[in-house]
PDB file of N, CA and C in Angstrom:
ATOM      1  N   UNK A   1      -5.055   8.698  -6.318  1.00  0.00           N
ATOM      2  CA  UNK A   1      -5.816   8.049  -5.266  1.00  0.00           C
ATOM      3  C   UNK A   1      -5.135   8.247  -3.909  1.00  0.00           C
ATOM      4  N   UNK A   2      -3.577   7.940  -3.940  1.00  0.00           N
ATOM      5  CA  UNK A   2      -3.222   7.977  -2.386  1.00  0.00           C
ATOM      6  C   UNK A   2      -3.168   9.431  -2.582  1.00  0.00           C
ATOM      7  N   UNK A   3      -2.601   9.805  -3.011  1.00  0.00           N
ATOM      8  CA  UNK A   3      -2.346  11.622  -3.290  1.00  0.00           C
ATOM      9  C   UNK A   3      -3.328  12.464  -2.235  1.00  0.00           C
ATOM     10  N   UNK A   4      -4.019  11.822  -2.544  1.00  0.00           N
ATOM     11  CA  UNK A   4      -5.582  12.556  -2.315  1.00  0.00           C
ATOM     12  C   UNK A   4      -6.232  12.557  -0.519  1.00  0.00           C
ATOM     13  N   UNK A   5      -5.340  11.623   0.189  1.00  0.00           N
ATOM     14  CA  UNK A   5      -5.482  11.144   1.576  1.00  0.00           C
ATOM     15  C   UNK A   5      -4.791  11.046   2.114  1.00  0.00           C
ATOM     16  N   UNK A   6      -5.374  11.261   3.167  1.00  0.00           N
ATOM     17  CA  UNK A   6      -4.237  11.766   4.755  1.00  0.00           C
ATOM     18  C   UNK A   6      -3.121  10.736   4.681  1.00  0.00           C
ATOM     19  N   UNK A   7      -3.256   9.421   4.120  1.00  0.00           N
ATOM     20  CA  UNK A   7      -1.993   8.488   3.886  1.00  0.00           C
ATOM     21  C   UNK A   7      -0.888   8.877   3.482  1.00  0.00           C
ATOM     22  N   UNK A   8      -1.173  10.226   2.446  1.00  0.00           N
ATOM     23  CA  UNK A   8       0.072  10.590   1.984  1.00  0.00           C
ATOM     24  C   UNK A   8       1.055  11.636   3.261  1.00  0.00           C
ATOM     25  N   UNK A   9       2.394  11.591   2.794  1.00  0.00           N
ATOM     26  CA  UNK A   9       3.169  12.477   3.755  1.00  0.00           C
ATOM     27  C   UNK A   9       2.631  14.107   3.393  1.00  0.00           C
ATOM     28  N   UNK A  10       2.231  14.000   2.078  1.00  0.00           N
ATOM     29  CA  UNK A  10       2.506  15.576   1.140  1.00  0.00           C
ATOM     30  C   UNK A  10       0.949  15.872   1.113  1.00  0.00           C
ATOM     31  N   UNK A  11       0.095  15.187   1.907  1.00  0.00           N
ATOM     32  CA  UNK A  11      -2.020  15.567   1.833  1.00  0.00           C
ATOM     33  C   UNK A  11      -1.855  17.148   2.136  1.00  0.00           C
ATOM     34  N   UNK A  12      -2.535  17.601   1.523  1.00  0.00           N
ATOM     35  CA  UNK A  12      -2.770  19.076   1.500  1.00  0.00           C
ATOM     36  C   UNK A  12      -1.580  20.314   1.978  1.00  0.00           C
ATOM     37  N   UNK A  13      -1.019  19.790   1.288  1.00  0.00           N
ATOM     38  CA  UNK A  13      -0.145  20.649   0.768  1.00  0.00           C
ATOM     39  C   UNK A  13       0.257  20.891  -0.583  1.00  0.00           C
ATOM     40  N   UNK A  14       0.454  22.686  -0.526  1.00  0.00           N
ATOM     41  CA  UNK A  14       0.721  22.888  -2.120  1.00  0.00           C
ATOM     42  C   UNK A  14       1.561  21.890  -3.106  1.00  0.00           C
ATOM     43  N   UNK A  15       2.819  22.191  -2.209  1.00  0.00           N
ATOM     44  CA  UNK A  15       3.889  20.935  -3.125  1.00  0.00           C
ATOM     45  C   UNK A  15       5.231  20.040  -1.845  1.00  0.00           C
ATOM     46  N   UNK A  16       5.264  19.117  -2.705  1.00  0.00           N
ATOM     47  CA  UNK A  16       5.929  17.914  -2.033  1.00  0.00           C
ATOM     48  C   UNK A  16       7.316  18.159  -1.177  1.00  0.00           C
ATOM     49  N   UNK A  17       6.536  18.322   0.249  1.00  0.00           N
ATOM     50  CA  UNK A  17       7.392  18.590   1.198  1.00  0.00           C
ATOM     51  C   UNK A  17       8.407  17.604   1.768  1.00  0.00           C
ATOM     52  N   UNK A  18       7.737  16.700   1.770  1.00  0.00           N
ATOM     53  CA  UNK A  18       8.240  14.853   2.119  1.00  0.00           C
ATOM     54  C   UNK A  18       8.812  14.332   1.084  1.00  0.00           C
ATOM     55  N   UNK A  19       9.999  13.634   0.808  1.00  0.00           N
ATOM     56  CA  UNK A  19      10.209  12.269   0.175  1.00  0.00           C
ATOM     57  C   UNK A  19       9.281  11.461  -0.216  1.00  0.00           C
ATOM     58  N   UNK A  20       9.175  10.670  -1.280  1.00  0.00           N
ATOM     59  CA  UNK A  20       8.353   9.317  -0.768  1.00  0.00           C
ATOM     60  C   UNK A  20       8.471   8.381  -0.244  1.00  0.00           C
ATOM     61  N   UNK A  21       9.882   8.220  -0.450  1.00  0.00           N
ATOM     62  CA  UNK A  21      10.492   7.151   0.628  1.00  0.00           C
ATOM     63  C   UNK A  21      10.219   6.684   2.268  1.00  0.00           C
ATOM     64  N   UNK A  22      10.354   8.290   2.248  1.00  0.00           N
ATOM     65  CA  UNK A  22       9.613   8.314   3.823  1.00  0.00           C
ATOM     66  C   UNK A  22       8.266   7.825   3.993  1.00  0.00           C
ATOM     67  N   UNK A  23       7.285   7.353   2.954  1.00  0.00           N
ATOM     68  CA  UNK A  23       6.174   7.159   3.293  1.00  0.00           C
ATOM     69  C   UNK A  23       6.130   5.188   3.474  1.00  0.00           C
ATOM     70  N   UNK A  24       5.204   5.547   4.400  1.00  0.00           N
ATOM     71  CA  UNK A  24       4.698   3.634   4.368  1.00  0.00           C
ATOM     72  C   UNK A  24       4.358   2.305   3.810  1.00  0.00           C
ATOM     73  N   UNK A  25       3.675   3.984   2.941  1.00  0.00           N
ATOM     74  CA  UNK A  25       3.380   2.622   1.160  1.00  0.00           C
ATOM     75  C   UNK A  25       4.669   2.463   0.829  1.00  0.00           C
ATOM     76  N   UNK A  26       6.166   2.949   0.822  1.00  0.00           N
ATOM     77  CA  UNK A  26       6.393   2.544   0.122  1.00  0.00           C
ATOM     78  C   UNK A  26       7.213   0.885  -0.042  1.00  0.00           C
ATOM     79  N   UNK A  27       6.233   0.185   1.110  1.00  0.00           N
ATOM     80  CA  UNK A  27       6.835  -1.230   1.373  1.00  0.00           C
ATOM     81  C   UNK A  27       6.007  -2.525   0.329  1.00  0.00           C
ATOM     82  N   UNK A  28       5.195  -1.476  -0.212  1.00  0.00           N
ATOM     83  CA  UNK A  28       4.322  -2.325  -1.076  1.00  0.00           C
ATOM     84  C   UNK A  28       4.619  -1.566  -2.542  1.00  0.00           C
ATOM     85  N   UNK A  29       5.492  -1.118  -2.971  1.00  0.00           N
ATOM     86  CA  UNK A  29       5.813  -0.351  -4.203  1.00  0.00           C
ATOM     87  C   UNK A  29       6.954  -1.250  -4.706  1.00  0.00           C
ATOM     88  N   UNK A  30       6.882  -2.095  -5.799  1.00  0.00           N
ATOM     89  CA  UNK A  30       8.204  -3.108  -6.408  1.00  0.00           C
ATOM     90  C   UNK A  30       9.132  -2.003  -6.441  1.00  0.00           C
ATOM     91  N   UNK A  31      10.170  -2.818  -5.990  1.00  0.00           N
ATOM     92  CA  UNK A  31      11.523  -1.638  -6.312  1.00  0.00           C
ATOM     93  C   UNK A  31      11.596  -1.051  -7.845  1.00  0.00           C
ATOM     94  N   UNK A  32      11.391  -2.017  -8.434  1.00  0.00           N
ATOM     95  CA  UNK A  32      11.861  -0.855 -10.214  1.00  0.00           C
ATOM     96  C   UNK A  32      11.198   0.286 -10.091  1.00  0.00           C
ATOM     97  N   UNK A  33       9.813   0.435  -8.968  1.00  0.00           N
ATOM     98  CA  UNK A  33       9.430   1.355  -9.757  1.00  0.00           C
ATOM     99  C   UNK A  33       9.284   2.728  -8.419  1.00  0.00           C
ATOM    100  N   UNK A  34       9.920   2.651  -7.562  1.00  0.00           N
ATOM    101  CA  UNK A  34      10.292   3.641  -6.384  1.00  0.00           C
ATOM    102  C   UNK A  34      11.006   4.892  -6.688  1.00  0.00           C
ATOM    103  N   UNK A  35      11.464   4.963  -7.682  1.00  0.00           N
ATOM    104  CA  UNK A  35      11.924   6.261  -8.491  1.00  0.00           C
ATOM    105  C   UNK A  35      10.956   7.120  -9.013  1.00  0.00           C
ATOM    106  N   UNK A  36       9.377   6.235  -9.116  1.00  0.00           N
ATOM    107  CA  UNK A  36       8.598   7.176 -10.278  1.00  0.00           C
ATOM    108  C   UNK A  36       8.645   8.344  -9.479  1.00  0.00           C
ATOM    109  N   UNK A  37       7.826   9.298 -10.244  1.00  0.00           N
ATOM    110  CA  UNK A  37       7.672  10.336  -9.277  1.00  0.00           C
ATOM    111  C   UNK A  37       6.060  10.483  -8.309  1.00  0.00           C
ATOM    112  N   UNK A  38       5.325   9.759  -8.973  1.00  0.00           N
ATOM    113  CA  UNK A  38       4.139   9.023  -7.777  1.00  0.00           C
ATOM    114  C   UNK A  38       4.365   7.637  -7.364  1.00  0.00           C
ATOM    115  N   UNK A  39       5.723   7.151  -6.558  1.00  0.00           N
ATOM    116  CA  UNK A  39       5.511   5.296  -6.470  1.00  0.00           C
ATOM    117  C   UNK A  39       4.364   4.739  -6.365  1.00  0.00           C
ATOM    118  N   UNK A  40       3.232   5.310  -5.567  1.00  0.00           N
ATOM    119  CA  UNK A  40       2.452   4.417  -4.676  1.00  0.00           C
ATOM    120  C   UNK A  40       1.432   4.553  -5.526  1.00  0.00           C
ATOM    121  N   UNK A  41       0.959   5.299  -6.862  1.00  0.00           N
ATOM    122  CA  UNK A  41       0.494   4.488  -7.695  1.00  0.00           C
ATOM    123  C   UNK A  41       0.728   3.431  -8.514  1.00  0.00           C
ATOM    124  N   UNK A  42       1.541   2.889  -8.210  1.00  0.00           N
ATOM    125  CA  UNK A  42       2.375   1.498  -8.525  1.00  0.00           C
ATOM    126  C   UNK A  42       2.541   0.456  -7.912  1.00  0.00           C
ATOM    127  N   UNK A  43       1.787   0.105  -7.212  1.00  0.00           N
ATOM    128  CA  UNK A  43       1.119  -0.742  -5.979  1.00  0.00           C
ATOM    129  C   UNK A  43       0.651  -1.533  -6.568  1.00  0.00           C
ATOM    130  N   UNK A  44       0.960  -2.974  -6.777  1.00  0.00           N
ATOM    131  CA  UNK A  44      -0.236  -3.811  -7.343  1.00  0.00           C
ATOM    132  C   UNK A  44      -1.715  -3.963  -6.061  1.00  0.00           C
ATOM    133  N   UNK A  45      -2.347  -4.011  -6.630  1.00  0.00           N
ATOM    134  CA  UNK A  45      -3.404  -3.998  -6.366  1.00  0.00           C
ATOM    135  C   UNK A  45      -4.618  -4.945  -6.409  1.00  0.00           C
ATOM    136  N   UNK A  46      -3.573  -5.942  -7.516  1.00  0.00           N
ATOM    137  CA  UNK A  46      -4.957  -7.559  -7.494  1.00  0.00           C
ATOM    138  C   UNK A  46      -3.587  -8.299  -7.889  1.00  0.00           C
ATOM    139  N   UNK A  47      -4.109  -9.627  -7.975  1.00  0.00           N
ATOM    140  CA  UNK A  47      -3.002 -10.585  -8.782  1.00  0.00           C
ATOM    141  C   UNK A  47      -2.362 -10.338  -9.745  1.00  0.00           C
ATOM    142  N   UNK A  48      -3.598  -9.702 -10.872  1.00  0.00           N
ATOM    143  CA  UNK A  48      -2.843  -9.391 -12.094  1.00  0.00           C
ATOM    144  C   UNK A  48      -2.104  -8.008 -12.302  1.00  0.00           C
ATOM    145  N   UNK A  49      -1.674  -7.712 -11.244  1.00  0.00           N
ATOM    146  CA  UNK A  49      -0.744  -6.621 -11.501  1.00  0.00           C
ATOM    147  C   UNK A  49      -1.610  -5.083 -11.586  1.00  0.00           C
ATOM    148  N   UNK A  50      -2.992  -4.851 -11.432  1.00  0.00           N
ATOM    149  CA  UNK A  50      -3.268  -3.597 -11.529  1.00  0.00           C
ATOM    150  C   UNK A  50      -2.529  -2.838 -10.782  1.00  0.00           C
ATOM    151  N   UNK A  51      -2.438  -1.707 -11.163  1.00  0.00           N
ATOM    152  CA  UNK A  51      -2.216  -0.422 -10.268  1.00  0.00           C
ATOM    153  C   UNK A  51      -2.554   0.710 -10.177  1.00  0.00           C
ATOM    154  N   UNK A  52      -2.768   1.679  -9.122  1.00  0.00           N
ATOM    155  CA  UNK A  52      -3.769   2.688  -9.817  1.00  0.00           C
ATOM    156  C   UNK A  52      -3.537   3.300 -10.722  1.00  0.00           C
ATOM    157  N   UNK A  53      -2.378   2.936 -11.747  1.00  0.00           N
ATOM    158  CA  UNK A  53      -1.769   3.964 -12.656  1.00  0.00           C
ATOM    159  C   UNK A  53      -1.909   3.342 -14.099  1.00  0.00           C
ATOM    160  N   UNK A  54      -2.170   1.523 -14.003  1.00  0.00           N
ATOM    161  CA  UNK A  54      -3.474   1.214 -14.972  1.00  0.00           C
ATOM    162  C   UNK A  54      -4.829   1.239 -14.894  1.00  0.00           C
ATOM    163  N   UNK A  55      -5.269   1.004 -13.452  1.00  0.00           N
ATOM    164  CA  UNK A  55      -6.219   1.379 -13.721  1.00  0.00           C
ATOM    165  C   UNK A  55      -7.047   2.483 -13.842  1.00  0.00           C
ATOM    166  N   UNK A  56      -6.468   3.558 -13.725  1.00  0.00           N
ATOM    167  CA  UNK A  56      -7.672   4.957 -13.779  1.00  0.00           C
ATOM    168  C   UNK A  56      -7.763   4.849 -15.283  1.00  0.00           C
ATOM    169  N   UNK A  57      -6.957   4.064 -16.156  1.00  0.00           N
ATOM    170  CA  UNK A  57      -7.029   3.973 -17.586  1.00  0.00           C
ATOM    171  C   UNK A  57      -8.136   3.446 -18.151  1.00  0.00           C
ATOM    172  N   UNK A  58      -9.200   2.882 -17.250  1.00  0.00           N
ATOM    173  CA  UNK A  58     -10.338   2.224 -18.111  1.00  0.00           C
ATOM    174  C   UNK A  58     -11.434   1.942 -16.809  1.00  0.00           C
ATOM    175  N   UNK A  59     -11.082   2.520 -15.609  1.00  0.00           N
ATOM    176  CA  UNK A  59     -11.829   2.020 -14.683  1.00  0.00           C
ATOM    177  C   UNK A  59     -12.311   3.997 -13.841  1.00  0.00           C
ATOM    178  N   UNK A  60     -13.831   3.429 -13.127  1.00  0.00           N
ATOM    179  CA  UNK A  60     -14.271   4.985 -13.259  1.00  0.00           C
ATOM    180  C   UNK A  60     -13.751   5.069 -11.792  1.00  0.00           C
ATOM    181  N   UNK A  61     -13.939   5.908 -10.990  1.00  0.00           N
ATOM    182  CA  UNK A  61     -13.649   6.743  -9.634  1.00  0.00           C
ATOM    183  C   UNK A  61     -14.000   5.056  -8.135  1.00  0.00           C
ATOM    184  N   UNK A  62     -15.616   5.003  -8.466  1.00  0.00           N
ATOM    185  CA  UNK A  62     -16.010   4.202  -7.320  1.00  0.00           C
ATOM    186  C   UNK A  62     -15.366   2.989  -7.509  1.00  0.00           C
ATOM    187  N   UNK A  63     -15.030   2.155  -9.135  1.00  0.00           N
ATOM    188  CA  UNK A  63     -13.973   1.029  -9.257  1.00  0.00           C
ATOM    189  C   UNK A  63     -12.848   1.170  -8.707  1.00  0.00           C
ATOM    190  N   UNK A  64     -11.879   2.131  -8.737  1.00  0.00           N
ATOM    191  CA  UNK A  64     -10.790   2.266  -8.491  1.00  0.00           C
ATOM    192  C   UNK A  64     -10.261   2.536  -6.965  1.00  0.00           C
ATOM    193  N   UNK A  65     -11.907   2.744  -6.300  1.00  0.00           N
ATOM    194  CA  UNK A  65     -12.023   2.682  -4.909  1.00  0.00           C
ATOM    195  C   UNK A  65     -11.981   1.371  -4.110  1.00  0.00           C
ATOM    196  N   UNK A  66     -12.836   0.739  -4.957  1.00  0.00           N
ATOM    197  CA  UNK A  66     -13.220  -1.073  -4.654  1.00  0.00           C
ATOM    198  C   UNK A  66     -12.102  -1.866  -4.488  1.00  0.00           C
ATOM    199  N   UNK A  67     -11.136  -1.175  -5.912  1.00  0.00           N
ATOM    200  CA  UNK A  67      -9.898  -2.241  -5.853  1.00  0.00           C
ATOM    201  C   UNK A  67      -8.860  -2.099  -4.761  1.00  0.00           C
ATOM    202  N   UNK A  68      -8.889  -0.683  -4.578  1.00  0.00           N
ATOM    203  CA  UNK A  68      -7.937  -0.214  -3.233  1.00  0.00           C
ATOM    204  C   UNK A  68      -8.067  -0.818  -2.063  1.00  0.00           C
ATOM    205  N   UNK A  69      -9.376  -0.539  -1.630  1.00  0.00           N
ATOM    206  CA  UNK A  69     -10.158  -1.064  -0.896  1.00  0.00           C
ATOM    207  C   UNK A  69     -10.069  -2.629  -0.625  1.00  0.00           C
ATOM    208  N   UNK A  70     -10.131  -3.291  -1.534  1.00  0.00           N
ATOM    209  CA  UNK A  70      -9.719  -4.669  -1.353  1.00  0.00           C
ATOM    210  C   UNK A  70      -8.513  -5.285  -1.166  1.00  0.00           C
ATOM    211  N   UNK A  71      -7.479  -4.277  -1.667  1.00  0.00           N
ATOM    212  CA  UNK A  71      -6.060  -4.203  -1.412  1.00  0.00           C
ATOM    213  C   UNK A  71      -5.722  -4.012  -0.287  1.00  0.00           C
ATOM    214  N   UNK A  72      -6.151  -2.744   0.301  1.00  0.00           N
ATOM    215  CA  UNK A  72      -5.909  -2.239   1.604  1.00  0.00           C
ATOM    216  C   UNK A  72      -6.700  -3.504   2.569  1.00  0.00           C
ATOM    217  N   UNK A  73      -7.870  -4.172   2.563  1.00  0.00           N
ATOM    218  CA  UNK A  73      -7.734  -5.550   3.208  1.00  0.00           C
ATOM    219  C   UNK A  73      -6.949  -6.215   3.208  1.00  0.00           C
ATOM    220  N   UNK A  74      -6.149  -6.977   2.663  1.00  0.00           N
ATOM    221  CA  UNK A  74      -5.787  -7.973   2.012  1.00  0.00           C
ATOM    222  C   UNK A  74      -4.541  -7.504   2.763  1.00  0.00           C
ATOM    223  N   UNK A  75      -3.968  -6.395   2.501  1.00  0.00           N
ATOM    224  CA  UNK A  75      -2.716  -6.315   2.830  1.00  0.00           C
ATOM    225  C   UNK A  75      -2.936  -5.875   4.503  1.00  0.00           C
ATOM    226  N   UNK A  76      -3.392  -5.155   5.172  1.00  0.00           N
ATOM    227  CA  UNK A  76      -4.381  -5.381   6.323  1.00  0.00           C
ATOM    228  C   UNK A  76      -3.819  -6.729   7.405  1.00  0.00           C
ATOM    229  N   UNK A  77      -4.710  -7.726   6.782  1.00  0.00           N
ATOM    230  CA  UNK A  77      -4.465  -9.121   7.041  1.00  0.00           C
ATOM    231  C   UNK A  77      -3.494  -9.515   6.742  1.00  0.00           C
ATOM    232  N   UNK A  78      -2.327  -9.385   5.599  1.00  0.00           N
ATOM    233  CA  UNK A  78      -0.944  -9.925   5.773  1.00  0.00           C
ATOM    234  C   UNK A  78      -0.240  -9.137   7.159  1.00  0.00           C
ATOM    235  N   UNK A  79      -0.615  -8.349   7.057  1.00  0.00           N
ATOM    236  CA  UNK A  79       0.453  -7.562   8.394  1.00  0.00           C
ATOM    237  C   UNK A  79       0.389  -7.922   9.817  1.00  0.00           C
ATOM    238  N   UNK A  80      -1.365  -8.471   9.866  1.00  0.00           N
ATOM    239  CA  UNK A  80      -1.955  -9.123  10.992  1.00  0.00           C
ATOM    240  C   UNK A  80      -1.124 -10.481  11.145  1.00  0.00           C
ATOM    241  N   UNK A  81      -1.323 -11.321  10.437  1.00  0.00           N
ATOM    242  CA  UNK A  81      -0.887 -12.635   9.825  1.00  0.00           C
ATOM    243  C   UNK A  81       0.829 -13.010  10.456  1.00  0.00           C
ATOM    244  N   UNK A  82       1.704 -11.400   9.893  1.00  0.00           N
ATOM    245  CA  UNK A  82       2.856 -11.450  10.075  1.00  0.00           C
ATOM    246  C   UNK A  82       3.378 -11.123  11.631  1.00  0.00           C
ATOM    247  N   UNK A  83       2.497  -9.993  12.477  1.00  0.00           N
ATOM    248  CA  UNK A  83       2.633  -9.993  13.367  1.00  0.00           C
ATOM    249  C   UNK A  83       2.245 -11.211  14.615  1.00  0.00           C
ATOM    250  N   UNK A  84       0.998 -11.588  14.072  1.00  0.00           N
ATOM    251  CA  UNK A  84       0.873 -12.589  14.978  1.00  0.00           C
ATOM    252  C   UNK A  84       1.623 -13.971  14.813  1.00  0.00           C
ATOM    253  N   UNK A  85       2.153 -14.171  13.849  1.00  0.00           N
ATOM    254  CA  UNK A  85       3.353 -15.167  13.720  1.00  0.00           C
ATOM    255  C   UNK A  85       4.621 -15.002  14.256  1.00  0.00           C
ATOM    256  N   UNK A  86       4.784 -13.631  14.125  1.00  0.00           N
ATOM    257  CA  UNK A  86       6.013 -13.038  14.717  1.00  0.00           C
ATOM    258  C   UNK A  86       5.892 -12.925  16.151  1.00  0.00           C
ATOM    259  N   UNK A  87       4.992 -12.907  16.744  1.00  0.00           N
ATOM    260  CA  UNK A  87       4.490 -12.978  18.420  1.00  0.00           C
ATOM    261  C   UNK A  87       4.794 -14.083  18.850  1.00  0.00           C
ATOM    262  N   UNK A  88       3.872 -15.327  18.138  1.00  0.00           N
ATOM    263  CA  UNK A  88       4.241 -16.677  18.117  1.00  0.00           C
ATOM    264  C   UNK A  88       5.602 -17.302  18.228  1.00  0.00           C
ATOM    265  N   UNK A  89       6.395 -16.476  17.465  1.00  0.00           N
ATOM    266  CA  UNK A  89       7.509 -17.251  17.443  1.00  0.00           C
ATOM    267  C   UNK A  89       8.643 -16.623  18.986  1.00  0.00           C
ATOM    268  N   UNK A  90       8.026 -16.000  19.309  1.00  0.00           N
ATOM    269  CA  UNK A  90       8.566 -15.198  20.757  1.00  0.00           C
ATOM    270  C   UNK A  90       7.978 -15.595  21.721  1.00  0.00           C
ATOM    271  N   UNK A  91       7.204 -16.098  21.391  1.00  0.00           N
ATOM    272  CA  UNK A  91       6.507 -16.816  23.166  1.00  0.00           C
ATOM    273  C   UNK A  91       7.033 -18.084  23.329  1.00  0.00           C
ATOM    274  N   UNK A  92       7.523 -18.575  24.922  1.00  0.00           N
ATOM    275  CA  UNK A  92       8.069 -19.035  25.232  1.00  0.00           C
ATOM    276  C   UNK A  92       7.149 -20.594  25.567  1.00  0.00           C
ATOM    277  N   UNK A  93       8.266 -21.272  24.556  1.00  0.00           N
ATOM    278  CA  UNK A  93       7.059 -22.603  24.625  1.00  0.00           C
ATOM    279  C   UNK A  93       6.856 -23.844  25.606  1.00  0.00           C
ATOM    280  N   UNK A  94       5.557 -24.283  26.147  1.00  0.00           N
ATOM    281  CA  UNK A  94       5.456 -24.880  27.536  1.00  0.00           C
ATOM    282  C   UNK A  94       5.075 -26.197  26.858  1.00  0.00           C
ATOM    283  N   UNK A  95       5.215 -26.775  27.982  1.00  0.00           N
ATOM    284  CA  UNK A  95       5.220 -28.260  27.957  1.00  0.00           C
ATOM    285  C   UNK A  95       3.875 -28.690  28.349  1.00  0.00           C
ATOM    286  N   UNK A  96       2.928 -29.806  28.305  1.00  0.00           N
ATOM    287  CA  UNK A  96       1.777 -30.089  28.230  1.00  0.00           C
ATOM    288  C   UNK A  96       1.294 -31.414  28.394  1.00  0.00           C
TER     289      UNK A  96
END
């Protein structure tokens, strides 16, 4: 799935020019599993732990889009969430 999109460092290219480390996902990849040799199919992806590397196991192409997709929100909005808290906590506070 990420493989497949400009997200990746290594998108269309023959073979893996980049690290993965170097890539962005890999802040959402649990450490045990940053060694695989695809991390960022190892992304949970819902509560219960999917990832695209269970789910292409029972789920078809447009599912496995949905769940990303809802992931990539979700995590979206934490980053929003974190920055604008992190703004918050830098602005200089007035009296009223």
């Amino acid at each position: 799935m990420f493989l497949d999109s400009p997200t990746c460092l290594n998108f269309a290219v023959p073979h893996k020019v980049f690290p993965c480390n170097e890539c962005v996902l890999m802040r959402f990849v649990p450490v045990e599993r940053r060694k695989e040799g695809i991390p960022c199919h190892y992304i949970p992806l819902t509560e219960a732990g999917d990832t695209v590397k269970t789910v292409e196991a029972w789920a078809d192409q447009s599912e496995l889009e949905g769940l990303v997709k809802a992931w990539l929100q979700r995590a979206i909005e934490q980053l929003e969430r974190t920055l604008r808290d992190s703004t918050e906590e830098r602005q200089p506070k007035t009296n009223q």
